[in-house]
N, C-alpha and C. Protein backbone atom coordinates (compact mmCIF):
# COMPACT_ATOMS: atom_id res chain seq x y z
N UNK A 1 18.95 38.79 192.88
CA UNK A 1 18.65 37.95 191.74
C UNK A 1 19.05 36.50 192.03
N UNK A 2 18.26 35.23 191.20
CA UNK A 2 18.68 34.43 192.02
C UNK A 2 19.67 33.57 190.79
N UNK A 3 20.65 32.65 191.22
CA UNK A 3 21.61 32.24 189.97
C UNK A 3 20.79 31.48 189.12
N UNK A 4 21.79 31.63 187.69
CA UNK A 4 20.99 30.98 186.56
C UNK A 4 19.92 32.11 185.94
N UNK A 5 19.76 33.42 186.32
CA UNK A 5 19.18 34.35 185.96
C UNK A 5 20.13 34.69 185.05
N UNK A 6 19.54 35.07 183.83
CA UNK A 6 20.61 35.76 182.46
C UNK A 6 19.57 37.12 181.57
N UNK A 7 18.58 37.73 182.98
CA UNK A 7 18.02 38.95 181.93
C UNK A 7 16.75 39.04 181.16
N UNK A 8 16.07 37.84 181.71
CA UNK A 8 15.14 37.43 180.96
C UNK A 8 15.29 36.84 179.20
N UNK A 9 16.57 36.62 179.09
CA UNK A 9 16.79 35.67 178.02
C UNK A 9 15.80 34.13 178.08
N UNK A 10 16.44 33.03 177.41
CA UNK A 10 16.15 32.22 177.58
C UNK A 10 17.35 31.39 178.51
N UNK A 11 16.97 31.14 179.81
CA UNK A 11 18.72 30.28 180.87
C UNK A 11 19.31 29.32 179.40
N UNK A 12 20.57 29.27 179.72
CA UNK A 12 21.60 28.34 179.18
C UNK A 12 21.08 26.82 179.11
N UNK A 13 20.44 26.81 180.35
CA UNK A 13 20.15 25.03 180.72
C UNK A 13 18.99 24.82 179.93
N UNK A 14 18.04 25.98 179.66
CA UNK A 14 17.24 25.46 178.45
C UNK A 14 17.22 25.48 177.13
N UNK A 15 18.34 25.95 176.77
CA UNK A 15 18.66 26.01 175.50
C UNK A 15 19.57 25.04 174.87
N UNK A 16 20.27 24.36 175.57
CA UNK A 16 21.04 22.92 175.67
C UNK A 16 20.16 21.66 176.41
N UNK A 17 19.13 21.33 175.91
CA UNK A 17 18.71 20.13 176.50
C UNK A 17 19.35 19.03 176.56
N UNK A 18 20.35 18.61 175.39
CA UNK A 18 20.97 17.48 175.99
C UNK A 18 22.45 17.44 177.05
N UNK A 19 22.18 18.63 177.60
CA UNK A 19 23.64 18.36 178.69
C UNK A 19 22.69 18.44 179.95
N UNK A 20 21.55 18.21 180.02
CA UNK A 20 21.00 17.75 181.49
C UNK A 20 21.29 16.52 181.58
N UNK A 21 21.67 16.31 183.08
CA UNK A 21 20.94 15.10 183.98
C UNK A 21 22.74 14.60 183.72
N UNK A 22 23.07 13.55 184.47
CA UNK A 22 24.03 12.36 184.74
C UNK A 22 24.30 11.29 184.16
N UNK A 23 25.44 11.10 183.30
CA UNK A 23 25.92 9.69 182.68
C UNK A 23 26.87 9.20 183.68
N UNK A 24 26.85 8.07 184.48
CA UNK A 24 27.69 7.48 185.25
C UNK A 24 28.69 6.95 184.13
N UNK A 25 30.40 7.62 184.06
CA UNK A 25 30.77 6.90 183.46
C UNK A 25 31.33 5.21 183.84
N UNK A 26 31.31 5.05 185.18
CA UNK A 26 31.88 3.48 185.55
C UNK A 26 30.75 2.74 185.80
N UNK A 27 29.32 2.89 185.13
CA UNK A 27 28.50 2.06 185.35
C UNK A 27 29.06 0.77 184.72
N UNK A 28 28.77 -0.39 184.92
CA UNK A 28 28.84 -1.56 184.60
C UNK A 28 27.29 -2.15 183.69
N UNK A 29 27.61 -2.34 182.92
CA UNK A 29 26.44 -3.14 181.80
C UNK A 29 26.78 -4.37 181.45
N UNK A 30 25.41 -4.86 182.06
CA UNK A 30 25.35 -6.52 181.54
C UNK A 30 24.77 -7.11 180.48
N UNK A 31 24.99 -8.36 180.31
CA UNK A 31 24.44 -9.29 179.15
C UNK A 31 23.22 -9.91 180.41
N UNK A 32 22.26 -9.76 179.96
CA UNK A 32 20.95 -10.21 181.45
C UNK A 32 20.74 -11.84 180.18
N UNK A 33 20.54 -13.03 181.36
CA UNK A 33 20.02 -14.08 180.99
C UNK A 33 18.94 -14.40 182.41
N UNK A 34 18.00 -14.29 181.62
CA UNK A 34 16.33 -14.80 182.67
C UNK A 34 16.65 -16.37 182.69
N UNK A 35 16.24 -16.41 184.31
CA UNK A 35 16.00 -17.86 184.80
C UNK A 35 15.36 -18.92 183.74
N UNK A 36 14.29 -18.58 182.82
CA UNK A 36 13.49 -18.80 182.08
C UNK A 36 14.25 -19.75 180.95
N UNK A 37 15.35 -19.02 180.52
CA UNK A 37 16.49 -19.58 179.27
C UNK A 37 16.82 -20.67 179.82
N UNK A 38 17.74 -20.68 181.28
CA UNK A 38 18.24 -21.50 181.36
C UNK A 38 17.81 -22.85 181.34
N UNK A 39 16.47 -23.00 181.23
CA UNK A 39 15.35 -24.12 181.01
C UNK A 39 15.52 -24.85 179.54
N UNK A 40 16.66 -24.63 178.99
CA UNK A 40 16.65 -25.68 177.97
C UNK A 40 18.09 -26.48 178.11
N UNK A 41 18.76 -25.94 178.81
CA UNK A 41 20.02 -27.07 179.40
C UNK A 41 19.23 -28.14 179.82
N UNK A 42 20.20 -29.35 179.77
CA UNK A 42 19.75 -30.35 180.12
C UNK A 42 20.40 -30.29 181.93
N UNK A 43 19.32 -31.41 182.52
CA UNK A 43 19.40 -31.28 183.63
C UNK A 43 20.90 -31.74 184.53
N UNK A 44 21.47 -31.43 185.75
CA UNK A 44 23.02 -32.07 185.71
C UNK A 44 23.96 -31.10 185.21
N UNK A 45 23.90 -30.48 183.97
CA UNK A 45 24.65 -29.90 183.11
C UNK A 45 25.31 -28.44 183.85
N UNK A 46 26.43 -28.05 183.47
CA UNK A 46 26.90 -26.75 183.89
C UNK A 46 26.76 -25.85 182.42
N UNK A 47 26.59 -24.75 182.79
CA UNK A 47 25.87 -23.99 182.44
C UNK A 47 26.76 -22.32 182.75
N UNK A 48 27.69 -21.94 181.80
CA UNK A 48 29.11 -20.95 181.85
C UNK A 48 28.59 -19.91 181.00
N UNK A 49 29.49 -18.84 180.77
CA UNK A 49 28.92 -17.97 179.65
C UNK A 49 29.55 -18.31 178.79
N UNK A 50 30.32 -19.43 178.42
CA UNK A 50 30.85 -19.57 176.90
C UNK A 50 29.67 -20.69 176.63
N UNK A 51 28.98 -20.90 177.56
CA UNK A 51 27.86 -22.29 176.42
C UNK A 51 26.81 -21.33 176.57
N UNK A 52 26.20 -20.22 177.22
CA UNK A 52 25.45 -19.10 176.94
C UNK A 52 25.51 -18.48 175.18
N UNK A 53 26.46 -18.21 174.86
CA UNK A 53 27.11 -17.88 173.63
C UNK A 53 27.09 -19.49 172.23
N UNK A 54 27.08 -20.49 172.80
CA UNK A 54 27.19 -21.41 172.11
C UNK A 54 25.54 -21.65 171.32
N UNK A 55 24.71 -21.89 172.38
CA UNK A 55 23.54 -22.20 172.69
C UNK A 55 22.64 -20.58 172.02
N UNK A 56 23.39 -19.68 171.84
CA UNK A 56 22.56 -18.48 170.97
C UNK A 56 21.74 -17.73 172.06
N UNK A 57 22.16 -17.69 172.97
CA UNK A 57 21.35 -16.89 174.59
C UNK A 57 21.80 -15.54 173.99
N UNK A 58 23.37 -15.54 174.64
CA UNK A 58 24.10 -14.34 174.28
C UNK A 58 24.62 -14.35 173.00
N UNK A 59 24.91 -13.14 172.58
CA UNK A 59 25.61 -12.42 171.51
C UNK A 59 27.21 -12.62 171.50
N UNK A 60 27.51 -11.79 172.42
CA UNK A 60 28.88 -11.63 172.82
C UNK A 60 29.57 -12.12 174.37
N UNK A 61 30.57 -12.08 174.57
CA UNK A 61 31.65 -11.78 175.77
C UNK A 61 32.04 -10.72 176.36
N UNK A 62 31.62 -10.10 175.48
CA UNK A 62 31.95 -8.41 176.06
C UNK A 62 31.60 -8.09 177.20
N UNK A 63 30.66 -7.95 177.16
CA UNK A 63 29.84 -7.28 178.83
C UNK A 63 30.31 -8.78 179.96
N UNK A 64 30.08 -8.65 181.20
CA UNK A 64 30.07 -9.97 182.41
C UNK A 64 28.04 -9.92 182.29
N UNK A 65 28.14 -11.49 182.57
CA UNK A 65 26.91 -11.95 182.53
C UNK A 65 25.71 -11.74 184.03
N UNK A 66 24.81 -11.62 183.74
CA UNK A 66 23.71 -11.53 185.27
C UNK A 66 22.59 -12.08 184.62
N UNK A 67 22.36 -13.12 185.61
CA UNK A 67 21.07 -14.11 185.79
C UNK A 67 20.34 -13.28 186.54
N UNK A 68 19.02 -12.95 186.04
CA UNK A 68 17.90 -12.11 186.22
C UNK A 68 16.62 -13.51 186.65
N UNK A 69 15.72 -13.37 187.80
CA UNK A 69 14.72 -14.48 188.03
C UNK A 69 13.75 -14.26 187.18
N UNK A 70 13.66 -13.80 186.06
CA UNK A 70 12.09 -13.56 185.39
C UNK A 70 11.96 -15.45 184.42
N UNK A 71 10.69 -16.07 185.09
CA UNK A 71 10.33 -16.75 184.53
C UNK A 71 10.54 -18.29 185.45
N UNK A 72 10.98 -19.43 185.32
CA UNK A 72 10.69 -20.71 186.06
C UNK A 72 11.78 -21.78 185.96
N UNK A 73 12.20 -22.25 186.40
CA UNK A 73 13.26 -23.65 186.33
C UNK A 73 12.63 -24.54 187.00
N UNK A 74 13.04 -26.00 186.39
CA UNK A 74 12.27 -27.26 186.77
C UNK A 74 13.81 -28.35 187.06
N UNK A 75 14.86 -27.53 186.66
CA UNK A 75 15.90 -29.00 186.50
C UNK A 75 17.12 -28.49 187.35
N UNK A 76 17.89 -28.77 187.89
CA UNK A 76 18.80 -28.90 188.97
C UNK A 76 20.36 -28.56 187.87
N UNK A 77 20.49 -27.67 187.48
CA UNK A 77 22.12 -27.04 187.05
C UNK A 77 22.97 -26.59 187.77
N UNK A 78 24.47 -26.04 187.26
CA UNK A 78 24.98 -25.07 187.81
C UNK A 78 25.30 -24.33 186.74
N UNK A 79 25.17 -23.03 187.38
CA UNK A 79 24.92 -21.93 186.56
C UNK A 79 26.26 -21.04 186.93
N UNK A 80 27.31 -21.04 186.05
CA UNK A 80 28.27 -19.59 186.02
C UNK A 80 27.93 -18.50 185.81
N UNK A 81 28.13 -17.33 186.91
CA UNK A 81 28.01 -15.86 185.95
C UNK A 81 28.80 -14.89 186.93
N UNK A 82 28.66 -13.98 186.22
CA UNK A 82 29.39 -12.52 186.96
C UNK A 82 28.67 -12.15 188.41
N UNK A 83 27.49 -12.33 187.52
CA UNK A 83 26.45 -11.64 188.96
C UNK A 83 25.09 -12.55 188.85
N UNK A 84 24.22 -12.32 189.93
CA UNK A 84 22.83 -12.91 190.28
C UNK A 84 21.88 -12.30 190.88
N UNK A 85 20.74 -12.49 190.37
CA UNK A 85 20.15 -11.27 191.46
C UNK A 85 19.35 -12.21 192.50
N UNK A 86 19.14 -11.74 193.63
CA UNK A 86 18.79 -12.44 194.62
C UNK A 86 17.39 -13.86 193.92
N UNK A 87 16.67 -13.04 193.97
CA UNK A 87 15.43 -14.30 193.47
C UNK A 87 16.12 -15.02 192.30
N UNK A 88 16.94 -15.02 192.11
CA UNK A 88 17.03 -15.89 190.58
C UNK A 88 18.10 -17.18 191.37
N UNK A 89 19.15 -16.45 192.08
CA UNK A 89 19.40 -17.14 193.19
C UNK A 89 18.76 -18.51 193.72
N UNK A 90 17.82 -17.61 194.13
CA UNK A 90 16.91 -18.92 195.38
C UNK A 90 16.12 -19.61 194.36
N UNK A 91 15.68 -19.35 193.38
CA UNK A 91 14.64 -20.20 192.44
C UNK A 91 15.79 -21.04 191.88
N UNK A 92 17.22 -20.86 191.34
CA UNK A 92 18.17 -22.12 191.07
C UNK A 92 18.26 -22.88 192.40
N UNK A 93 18.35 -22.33 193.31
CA UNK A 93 18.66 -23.50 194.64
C UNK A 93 17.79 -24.61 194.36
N UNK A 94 16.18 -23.53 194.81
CA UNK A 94 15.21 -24.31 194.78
C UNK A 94 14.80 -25.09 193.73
N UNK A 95 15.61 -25.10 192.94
CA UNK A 95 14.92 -26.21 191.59
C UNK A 95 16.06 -27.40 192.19
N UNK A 96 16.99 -27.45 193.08
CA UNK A 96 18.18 -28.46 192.85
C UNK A 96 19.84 -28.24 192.74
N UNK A 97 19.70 -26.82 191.51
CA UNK A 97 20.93 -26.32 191.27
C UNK A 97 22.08 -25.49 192.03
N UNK A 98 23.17 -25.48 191.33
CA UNK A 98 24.34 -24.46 192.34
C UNK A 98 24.41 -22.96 191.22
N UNK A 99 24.72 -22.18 192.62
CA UNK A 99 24.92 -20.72 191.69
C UNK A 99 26.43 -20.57 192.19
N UNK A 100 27.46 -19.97 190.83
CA UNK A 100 29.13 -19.57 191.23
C UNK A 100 28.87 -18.34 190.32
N UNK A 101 29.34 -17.81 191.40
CA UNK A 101 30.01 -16.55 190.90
C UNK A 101 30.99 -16.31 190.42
N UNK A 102 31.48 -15.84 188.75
CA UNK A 102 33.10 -15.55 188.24
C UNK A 102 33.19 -14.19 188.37
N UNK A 103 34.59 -13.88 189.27
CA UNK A 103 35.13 -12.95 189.47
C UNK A 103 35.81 -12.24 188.05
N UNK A 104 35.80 -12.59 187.22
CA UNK A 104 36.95 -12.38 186.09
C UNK A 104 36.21 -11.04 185.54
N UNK A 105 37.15 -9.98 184.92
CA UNK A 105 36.89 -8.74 184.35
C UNK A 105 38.17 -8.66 183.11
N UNK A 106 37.32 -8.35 182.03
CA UNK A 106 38.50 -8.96 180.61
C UNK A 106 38.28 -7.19 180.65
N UNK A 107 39.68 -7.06 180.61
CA UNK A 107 40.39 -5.54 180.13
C UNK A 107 40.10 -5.56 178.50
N UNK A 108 39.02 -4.45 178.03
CA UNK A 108 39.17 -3.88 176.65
C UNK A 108 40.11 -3.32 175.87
C-alpha cells in the first residue's frame, strides 16, 4: 500500500485544505515604491523613507522600504531605502541620481 492510503476514506490532506503548501515564517515584506513616484521630488533633493511617508507614498514605517523600476525618472536624486532591485538601480543612475542602501532593522 502506498503512504497516505487510509482505506479508501477520503486522505487527511484532502479534507484539510488549508494546511497545504508553505508559509515562510522569516519572509521579509516590503513597503514597494516604483521608480515612477519618485518623479515628483524635486530634482537635487534626497529622497529617505521618512519623506516617503511625508509626501503620502507610504503608509507606515513598519515594513523596510524597496524601490521597484516600474515606470520612468527624468531628474537626478538620491534615493534611501532598505533594498533596490537591480533595474530600478540603473534607471536612478541613469537619470543622474545616487542609490544608498539603509542597513537599519527596527525590532517590533
Amino acid at each position: 500500500m502506498r503512504p497516505g492510503f487510509e482505506g479508501g476514506q477520503l486522505p487527511l490532506i484532502k479534507r484539510l485544505p488549508e494546511k497545504r503548501g508553505f508559509t515562510n515564517r522569516f519572509r521579509i515584506e516590503y513597503n514597494v515604491v516604483n521608480v515612477n513616484q519618485l518623479s515628483q521630488f524635486e530634482a537635487g533633493s534626497e529622497v529617505t523613507p521618512e519623506k516617503l511617508v511625508e509626501a503620502r507614498i507610504l503608509k507606515s514605517l513598519r515594513k523596510p522600504v524597496k524601490v521597484l523600476a516600474n515606470g520612468e525618472i527624468d531628474r537626478a536624486i538620491t534615493v534611501k531605502a532598505n533594498k533596490f532591485s537591480a533595474a530600478a538601480k540603473a534607471k536612478i543612475e541613469a537619470a543622474g541620481g545616487k542609490v544608498e542602501e539603509i542597513n537599519e532593522t527596527k525590532a517590533e
